[in-house]
Protein backbone atom coordinates (compact mmCIF):
# COMPACT_ATOMS: atom_id res chain seq x y z
CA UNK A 1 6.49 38.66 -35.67
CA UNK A 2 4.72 38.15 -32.53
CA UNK A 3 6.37 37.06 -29.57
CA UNK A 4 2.79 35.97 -27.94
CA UNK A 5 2.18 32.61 -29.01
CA UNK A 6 5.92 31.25 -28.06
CA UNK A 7 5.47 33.24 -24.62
CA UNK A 8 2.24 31.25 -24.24
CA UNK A 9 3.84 27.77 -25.30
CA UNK A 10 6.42 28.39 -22.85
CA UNK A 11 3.77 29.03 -20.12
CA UNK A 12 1.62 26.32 -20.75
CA UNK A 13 4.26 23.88 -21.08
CA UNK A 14 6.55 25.06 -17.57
CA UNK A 15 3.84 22.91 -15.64
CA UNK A 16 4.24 19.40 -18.18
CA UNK A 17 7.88 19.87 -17.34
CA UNK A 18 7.50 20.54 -13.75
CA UNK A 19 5.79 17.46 -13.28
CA UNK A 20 8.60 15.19 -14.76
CA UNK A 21 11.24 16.71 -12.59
CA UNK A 22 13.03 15.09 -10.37
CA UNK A 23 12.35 15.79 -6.57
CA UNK A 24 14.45 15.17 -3.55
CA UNK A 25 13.79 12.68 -0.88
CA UNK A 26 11.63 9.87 -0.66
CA UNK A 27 7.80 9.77 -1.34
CA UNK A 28 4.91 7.10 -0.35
CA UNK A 29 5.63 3.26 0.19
CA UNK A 30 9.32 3.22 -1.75
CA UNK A 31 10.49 4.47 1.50
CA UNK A 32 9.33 2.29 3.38
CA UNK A 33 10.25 -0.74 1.28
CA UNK A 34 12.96 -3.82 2.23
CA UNK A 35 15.90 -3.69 -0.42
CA UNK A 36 17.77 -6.74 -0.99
CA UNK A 37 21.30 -6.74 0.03
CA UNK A 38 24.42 -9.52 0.42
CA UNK A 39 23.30 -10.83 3.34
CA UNK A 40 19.15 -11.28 2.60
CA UNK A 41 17.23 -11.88 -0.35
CA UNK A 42 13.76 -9.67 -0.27
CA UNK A 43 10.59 -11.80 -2.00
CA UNK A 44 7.77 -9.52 -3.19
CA UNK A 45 4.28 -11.36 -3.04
CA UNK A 46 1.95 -10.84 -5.23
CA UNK A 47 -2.06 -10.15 -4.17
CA UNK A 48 -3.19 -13.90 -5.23
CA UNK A 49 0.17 -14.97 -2.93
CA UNK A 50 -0.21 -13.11 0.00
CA UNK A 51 -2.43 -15.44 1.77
CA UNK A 52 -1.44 -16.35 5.88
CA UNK A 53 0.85 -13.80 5.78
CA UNK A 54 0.88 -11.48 8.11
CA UNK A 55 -2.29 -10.56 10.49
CA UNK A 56 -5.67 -9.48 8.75
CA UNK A 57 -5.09 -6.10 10.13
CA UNK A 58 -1.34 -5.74 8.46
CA UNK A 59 -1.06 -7.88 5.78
CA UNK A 60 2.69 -8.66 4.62
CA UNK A 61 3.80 -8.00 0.79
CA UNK A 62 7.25 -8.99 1.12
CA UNK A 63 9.25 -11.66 2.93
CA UNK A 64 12.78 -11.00 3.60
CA UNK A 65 14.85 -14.26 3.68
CA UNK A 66 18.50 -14.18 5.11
CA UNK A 67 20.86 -15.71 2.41
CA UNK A 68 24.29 -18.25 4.09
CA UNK A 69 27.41 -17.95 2.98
């Protein structure tokens, strides 16, 4: 029996599985991004929402609100 078609399975499939894996640091906006913690609660606006906040030139997504004990 041929060994040539699982060879070429395994090939083809390396770069499906390469794609899923998981890489190391942090990539595009998630790094930039305000996490909620004890002390402030973050509030993620949505598109329709986002209205006056911010400046026309960097418009705000998020308010960060800072919770009492």
């Amino acid at each position: 029996m041929s060994r040539t078609p699982l060879l070429l399975v395994l090939l083809l499939s390396l770069p499906v599985f390469a794609g899923c894996a998981n890489r190391s640091g942090c990539q595009g906006d998630a790094c930039s991004r305000a996490e909620p913690d004890n002390g402030r609660l973050v509030i993620w606006w949505s598109p329709g929402m986002r209205g006056g906040l911010g400046s026309p030139e960097h418009p705000l997504d998020h308010t960060v609100v800072p919770l009492e004990n």
